[in-house]
C-alpha atoms as a PDB file:
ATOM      1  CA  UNK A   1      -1.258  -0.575 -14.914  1.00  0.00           C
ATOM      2  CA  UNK A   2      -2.132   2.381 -13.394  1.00  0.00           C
ATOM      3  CA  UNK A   3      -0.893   5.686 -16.003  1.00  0.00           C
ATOM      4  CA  UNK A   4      -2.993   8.250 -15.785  1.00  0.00           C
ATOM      5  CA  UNK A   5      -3.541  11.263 -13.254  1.00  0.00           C
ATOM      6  CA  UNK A   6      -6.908  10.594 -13.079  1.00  0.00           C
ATOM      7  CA  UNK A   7      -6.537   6.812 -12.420  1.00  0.00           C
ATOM      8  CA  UNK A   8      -4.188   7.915  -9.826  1.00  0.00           C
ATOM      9  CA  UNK A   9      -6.817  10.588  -8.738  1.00  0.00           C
ATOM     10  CA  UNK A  10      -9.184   8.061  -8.212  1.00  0.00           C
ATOM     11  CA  UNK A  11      -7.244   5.584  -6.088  1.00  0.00           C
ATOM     12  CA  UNK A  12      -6.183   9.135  -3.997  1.00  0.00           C
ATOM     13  CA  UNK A  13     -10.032   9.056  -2.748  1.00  0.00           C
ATOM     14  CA  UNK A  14      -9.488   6.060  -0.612  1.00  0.00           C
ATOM     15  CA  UNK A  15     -10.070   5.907   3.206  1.00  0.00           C
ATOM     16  CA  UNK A  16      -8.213   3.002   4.439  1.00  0.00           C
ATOM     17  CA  UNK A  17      -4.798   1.908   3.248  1.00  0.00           C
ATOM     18  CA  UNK A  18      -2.710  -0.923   4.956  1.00  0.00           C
ATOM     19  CA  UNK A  19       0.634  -0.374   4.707  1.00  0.00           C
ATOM     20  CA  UNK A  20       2.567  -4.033   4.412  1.00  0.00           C
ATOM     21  CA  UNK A  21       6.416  -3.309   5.546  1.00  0.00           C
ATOM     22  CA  UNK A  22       5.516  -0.065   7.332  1.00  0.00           C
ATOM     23  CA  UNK A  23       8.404   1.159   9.690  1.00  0.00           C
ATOM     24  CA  UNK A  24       8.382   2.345  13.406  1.00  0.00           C
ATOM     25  CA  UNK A  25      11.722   3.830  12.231  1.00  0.00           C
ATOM     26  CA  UNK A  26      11.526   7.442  11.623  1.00  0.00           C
ATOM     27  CA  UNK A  27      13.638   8.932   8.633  1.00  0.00           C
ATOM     28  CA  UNK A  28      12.968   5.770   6.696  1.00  0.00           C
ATOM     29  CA  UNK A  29      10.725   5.876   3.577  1.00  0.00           C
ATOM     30  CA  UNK A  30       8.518   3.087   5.207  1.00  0.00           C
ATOM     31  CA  UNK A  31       7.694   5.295   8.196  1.00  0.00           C
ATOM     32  CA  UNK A  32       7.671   8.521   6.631  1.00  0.00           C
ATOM     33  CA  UNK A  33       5.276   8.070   3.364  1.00  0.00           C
ATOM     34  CA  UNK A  34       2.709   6.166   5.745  1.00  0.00           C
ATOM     35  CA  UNK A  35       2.972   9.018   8.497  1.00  0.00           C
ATOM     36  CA  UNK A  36       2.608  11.294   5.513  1.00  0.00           C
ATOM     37  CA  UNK A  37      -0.611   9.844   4.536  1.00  0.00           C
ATOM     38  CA  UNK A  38      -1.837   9.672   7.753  1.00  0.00           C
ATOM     39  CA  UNK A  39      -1.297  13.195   8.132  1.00  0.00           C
ATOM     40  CA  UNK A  40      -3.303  13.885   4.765  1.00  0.00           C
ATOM     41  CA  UNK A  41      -6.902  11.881   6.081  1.00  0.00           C
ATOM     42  CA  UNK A  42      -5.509   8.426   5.328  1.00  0.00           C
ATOM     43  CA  UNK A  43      -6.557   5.640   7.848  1.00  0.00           C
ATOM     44  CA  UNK A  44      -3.257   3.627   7.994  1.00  0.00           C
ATOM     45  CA  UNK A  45      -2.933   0.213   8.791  1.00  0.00           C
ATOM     46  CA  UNK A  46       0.416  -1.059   9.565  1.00  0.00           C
ATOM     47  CA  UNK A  47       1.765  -4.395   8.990  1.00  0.00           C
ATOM     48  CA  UNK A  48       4.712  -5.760  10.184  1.00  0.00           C
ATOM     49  CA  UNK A  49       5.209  -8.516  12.244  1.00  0.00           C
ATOM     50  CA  UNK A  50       8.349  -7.007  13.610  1.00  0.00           C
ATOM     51  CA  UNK A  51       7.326  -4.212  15.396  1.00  0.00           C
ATOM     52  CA  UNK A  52       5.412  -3.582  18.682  1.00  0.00           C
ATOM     53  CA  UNK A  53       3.580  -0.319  17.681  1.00  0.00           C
ATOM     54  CA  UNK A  54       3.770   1.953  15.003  1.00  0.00           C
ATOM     55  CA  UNK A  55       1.801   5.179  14.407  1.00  0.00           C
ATOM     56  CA  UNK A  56       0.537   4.444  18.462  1.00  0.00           C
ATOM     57  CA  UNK A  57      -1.296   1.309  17.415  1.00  0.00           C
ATOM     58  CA  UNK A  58      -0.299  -2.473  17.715  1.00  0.00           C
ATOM     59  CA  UNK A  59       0.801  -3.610  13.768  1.00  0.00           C
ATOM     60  CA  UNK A  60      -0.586  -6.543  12.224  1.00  0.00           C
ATOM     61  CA  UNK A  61       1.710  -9.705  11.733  1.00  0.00           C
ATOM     62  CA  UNK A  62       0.102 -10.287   7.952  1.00  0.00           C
ATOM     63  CA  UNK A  63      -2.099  -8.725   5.561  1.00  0.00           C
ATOM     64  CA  UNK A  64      -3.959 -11.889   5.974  1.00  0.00           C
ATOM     65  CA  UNK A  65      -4.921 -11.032   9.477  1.00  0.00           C
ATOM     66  CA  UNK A  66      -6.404  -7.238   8.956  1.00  0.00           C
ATOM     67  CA  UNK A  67      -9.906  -7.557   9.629  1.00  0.00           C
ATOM     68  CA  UNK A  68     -10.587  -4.123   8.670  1.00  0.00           C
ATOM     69  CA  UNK A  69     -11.694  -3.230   5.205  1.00  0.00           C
ATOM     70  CA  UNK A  70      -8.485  -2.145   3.360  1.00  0.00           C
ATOM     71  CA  UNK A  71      -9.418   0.419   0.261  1.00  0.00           C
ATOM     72  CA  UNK A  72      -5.144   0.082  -0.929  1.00  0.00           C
ATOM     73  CA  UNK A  73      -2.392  -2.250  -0.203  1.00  0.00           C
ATOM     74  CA  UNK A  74       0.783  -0.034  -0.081  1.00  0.00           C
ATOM     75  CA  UNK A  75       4.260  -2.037  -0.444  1.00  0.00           C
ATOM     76  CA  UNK A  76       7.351  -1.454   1.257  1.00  0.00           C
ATOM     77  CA  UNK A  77       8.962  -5.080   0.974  1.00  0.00           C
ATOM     78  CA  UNK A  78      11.117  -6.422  -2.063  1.00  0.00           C
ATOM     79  CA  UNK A  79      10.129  -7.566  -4.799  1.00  0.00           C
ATOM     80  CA  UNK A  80      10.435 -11.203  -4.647  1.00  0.00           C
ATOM     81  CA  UNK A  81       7.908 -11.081  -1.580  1.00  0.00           C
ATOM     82  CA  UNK A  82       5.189  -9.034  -4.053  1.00  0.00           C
ATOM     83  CA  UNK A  83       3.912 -12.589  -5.416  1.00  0.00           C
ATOM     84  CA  UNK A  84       2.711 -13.628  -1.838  1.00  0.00           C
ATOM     85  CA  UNK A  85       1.029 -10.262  -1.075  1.00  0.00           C
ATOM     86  CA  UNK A  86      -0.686 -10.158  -3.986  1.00  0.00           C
ATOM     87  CA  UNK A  87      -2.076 -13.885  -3.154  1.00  0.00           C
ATOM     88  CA  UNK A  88      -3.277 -12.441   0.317  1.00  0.00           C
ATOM     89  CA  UNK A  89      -4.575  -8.921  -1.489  1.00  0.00           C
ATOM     90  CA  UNK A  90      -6.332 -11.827  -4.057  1.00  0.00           C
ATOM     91  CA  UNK A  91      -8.105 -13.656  -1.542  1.00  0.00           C
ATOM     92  CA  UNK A  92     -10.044 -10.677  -0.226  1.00  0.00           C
ATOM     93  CA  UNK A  93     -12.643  -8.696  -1.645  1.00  0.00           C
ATOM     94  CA  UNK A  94     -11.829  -5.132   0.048  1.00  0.00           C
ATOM     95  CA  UNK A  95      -8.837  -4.179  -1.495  1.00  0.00           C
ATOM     96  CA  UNK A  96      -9.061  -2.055  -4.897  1.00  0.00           C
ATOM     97  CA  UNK A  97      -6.164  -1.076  -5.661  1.00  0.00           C
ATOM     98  CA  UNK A  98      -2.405  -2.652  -5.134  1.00  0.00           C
ATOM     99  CA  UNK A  99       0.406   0.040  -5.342  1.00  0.00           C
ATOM    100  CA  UNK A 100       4.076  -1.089  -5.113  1.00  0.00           C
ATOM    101  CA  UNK A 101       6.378   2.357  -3.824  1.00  0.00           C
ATOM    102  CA  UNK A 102       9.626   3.585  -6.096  1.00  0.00           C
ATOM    103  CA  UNK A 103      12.116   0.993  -6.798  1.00  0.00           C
ATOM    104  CA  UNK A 104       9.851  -2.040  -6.470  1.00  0.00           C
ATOM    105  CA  UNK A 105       8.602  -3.718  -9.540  1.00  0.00           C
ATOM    106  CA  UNK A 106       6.562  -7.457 -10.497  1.00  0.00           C
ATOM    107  CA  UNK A 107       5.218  -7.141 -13.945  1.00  0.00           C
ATOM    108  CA  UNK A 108       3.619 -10.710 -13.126  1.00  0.00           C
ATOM    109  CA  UNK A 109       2.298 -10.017 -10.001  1.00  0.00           C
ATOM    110  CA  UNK A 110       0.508  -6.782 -11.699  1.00  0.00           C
ATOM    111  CA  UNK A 111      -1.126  -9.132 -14.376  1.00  0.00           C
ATOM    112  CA  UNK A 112      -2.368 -11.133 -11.417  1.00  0.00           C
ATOM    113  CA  UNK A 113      -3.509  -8.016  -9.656  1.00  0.00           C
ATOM    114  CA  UNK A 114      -5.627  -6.593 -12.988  1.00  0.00           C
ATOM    115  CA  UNK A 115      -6.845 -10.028 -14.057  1.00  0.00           C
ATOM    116  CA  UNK A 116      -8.891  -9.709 -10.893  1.00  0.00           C
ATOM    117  CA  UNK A 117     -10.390  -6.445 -11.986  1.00  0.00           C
ATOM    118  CA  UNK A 118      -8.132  -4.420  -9.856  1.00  0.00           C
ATOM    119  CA  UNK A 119      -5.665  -1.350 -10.064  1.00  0.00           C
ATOM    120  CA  UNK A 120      -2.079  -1.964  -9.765  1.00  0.00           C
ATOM    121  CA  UNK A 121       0.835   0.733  -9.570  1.00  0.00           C
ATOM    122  CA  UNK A 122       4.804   0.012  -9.515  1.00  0.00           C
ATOM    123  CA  UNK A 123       7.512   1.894  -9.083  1.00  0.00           C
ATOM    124  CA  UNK A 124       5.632   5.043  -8.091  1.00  0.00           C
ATOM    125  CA  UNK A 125       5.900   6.742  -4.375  1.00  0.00           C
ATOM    126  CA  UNK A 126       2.356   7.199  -3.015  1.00  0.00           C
ATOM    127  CA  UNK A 127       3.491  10.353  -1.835  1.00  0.00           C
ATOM    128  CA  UNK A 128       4.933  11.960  -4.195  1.00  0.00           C
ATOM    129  CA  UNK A 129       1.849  11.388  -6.654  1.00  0.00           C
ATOM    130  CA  UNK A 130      -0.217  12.667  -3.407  1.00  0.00           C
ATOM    131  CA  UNK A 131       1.928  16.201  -3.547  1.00  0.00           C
ATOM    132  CA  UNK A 132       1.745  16.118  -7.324  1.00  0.00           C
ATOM    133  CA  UNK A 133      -2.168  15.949  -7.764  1.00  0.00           C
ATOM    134  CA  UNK A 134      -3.443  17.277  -4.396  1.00  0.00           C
ATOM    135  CA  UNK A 135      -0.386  19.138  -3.038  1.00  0.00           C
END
């Protein structure tokens, strides 16, 4: 698991992060850290099979359907749904780095994720470590 700033550093230099449970809602978490990064050089990807448009671009239904390459996979769903994105996130080659936001944690699904030779965080808000090291 990912500890150190400089491991956290590193994942910070992505391009392209899809954002699984992102939120056309403004004022929630799930449409505020994405809009956030988007606002800090991030590519964004949305996914949420819920929603029409978010960020002024059509969301995807599943992580299994982005046909963009993804540098991050950025959860906002609970954490009995982590196993399943972590399957999809397992059967492509793109993604480096799998990062669960504050209050979600899968201490199995993170053995998964670094089995595979990957980075996985938990429990941490992407933005906050964003403000921290590059603020």
């Amino acid at each position: 698991m990912v500890t150190t700033d400089s491991e956290f550093d590193e994942i910070l230099d992505a391009d392209t992060i899809a954002v699984v449970g992102c939120s056309a809602t403004p004022g929630k978490a799930a449409h505020g850290v994405p809009n956030y990064l988007r606002e800090h050089g991030y590519e964004v990807i949305p996914v949420n099979p819920y929603a029409d448009e978010i960020f002024d671009r059509e969301p995807y239904d599943s992580l299994d359907e982005v046909d963009e390459e993804i540098d991050v996979v950025d959860v906002f769903r609970p954490a009995e749904e982590v196993p399943g994105i972590v399957d999809s996130v397992l059967d492509r080659d793109d993604v480096d780095t799998v990062w669960l936001q504050l209050g979600i944690r899968d201490d199995e699904s993170g053995e998964r994720v670094r089995e595979s030779g990957r980075r996985f965080v938990q429990d941490e808000c992407m933005k906050v470590v964003h403000q921290r090291l590059r603020g």
